[in-house]
N, C-alpha and C. Protein backbone atom coordinates (compact mmCIF):
# COMPACT_ATOMS: atom_id res chain seq x y z
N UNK A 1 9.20 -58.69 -41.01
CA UNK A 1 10.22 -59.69 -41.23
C UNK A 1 11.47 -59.30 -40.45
N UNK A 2 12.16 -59.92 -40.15
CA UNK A 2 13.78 -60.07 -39.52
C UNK A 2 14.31 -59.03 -40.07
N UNK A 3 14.57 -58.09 -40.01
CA UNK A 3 15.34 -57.02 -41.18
C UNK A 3 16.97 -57.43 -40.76
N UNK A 4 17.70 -57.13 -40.18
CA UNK A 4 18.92 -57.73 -39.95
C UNK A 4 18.94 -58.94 -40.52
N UNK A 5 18.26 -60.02 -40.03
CA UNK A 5 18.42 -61.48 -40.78
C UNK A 5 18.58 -61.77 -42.02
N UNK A 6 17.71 -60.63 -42.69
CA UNK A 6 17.66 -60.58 -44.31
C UNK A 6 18.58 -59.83 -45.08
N UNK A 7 19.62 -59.42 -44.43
CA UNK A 7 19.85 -58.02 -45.14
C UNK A 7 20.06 -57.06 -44.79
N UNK A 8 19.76 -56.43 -43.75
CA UNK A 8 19.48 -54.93 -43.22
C UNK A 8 19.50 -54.01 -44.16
N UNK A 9 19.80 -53.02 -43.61
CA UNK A 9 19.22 -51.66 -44.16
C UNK A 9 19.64 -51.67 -45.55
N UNK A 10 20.71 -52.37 -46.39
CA UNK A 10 21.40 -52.34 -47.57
C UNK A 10 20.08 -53.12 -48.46
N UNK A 11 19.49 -54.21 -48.08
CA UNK A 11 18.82 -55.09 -48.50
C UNK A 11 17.54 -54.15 -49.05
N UNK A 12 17.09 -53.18 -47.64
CA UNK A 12 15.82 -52.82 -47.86
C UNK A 12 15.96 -51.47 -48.89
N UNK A 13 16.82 -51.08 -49.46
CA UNK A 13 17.61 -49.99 -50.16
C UNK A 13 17.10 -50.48 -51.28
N UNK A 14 17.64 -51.30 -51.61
CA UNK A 14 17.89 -52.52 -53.06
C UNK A 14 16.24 -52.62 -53.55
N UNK A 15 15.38 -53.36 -52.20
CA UNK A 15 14.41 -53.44 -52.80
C UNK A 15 13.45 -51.91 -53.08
N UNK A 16 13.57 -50.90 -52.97
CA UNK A 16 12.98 -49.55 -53.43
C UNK A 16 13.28 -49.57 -54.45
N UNK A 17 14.52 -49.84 -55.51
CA UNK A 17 14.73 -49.77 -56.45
C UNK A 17 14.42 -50.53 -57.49
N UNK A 18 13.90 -51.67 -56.67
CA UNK A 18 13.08 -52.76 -57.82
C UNK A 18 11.87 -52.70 -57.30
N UNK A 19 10.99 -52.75 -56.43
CA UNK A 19 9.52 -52.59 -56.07
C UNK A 19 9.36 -51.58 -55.14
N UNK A 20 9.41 -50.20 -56.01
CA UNK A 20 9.37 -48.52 -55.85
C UNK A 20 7.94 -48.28 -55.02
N UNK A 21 6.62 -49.19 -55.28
CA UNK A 21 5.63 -48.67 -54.45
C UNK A 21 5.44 -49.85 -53.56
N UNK A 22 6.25 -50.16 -53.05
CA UNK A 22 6.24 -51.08 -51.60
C UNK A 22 7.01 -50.37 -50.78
N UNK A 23 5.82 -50.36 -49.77
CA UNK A 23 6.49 -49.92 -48.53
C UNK A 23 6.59 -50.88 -47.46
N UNK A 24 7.59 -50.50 -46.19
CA UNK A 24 7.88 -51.76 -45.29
C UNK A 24 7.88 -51.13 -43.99
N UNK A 25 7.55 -52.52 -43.35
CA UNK A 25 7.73 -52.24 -42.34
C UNK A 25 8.79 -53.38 -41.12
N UNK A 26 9.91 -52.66 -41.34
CA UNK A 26 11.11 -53.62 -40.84
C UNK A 26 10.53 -54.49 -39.66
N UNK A 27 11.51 -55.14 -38.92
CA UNK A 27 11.68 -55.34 -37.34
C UNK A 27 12.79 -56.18 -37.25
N UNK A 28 13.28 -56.73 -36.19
CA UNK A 28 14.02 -57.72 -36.04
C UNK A 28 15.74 -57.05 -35.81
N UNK A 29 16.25 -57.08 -34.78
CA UNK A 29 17.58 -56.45 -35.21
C UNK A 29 17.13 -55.13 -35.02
N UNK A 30 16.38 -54.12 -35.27
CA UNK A 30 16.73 -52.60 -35.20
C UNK A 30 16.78 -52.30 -33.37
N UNK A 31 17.68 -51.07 -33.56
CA UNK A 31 17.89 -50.58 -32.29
C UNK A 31 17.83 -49.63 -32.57
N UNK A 32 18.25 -48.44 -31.29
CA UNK A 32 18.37 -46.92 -31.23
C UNK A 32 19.87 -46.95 -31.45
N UNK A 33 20.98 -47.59 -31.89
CA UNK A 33 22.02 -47.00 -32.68
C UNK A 33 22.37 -47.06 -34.01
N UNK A 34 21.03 -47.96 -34.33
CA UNK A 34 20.88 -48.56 -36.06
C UNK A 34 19.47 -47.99 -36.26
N UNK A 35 18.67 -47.24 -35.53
CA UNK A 35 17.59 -46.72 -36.21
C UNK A 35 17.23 -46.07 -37.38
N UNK A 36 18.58 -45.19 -37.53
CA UNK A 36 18.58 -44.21 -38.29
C UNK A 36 19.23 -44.66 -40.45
N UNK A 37 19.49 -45.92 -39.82
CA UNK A 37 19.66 -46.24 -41.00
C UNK A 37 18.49 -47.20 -41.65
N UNK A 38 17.46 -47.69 -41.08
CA UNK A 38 16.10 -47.89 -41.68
C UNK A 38 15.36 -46.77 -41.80
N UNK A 39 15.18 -45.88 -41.15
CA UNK A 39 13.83 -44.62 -40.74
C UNK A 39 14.39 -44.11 -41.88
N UNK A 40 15.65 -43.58 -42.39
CA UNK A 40 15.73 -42.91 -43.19
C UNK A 40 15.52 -43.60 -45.04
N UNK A 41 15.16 -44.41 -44.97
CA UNK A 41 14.83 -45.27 -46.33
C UNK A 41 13.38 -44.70 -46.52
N UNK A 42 13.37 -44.51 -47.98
CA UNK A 42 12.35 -43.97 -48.38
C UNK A 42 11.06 -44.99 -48.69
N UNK A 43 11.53 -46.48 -48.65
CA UNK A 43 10.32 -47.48 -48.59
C UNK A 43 10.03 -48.08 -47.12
N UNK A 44 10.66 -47.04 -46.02
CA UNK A 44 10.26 -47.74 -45.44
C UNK A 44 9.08 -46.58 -44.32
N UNK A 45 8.13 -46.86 -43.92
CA UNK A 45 6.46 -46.07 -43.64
C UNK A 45 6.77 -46.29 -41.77
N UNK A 46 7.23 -47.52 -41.55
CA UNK A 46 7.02 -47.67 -40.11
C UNK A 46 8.71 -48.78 -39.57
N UNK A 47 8.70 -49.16 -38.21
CA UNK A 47 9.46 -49.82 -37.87
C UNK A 47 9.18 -50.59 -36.50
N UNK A 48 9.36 -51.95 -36.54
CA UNK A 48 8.74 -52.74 -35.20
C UNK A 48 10.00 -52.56 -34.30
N UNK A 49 9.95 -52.05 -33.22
CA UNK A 49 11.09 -51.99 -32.31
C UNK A 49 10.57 -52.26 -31.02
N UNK A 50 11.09 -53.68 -30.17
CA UNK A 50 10.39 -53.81 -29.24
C UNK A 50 11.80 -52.49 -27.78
N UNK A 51 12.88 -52.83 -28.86
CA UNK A 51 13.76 -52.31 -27.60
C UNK A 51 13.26 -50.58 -27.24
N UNK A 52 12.60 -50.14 -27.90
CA UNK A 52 11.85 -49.01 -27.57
C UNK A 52 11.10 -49.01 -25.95
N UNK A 53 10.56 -50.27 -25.45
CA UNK A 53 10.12 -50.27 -24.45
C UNK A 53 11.29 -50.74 -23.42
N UNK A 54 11.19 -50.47 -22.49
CA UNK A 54 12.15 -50.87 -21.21
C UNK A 54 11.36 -51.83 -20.42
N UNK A 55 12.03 -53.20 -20.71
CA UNK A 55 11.44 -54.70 -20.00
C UNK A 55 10.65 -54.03 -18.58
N UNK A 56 12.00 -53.27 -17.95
CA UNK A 56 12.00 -52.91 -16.51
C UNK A 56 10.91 -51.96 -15.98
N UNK A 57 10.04 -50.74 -17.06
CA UNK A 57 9.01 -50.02 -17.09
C UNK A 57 7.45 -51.17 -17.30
N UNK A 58 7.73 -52.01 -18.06
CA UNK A 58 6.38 -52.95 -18.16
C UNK A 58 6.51 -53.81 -17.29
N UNK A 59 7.70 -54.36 -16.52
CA UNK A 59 7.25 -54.87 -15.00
C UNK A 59 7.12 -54.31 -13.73
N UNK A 60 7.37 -53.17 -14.03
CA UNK A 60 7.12 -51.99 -12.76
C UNK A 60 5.43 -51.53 -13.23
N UNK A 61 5.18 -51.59 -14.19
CA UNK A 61 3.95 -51.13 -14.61
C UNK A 61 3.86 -49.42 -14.82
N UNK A 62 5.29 -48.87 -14.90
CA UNK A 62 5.72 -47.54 -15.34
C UNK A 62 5.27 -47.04 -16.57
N UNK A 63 3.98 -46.86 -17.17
CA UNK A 63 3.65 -46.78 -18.12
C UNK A 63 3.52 -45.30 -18.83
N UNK A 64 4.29 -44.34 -17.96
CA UNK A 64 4.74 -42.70 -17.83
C UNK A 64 5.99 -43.13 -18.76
N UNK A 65 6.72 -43.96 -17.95
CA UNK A 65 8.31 -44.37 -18.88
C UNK A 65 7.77 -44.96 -19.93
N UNK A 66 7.13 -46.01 -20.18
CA UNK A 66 6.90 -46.55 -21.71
C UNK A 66 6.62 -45.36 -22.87
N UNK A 67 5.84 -44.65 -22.22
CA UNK A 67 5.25 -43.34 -23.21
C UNK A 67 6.44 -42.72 -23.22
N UNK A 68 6.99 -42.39 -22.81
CA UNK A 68 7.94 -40.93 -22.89
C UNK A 68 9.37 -42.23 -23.48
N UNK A 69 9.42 -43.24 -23.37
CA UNK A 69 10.56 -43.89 -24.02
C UNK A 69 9.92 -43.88 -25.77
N UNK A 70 8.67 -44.22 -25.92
CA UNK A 70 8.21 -44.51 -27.50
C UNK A 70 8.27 -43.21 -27.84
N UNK A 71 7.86 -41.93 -27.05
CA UNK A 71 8.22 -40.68 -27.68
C UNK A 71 9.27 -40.03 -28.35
N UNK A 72 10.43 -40.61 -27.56
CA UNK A 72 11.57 -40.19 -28.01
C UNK A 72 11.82 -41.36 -29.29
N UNK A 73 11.34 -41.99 -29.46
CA UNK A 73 11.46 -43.46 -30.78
C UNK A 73 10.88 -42.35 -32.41
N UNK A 74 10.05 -42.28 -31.83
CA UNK A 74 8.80 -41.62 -32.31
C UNK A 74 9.87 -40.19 -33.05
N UNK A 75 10.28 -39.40 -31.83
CA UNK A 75 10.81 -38.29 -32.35
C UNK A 75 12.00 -38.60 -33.52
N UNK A 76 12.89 -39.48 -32.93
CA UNK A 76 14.14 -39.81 -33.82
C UNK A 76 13.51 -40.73 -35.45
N UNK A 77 12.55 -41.21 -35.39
CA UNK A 77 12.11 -42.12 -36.66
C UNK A 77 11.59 -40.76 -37.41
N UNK A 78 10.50 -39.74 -36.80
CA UNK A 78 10.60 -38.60 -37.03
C UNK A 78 11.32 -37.61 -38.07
N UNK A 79 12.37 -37.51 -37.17
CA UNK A 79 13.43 -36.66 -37.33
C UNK A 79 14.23 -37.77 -39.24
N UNK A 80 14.23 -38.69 -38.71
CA UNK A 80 15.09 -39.18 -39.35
C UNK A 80 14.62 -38.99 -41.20
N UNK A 81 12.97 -39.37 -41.16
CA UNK A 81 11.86 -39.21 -42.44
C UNK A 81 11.69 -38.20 -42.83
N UNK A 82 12.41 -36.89 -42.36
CA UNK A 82 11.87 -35.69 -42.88
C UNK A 82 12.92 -35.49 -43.75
């Protein structure tokens, strides 16, 4: 779902506290300067982020950069859940 549209990260807070074994999986709105305030929610398991990829690596067909850009996604969502 839209996570920004709905609410953001405050919204998805709220709902842990009323439906404790749902987990989510955001999208919509997250970036790498707002990542860290979904990844770190305890209902939330995953996150759809297309800005993780670089438009400019999937029309070059740079698919060295796509990997090593989702890695570092990867590391900070990571970092952020532990």
């Amino acid at each position: 779902f839209p996570a920004s549209l709905s609410g953001g990260a405050a919204m998805l807070k709220n709902f842990s506290a009323i439906f404790p074994e749902v987990s989510l999986c955001p999208t919509g709105g997250i970036s790498n300067s707002n990542l860290h305030e979904y990844s770190s929610l305890p209902n939330v398991f995953a996150l759809g982020c297309s800005w993780m990829i670089p438009k400019s690596c999937v029309a070059s067909g740079d698919w060295q950069g796509v990997t090593v850009a989702c890695a570092l996604a990867q590391q900070q969502f990571t970092k952020d859940a532990a």
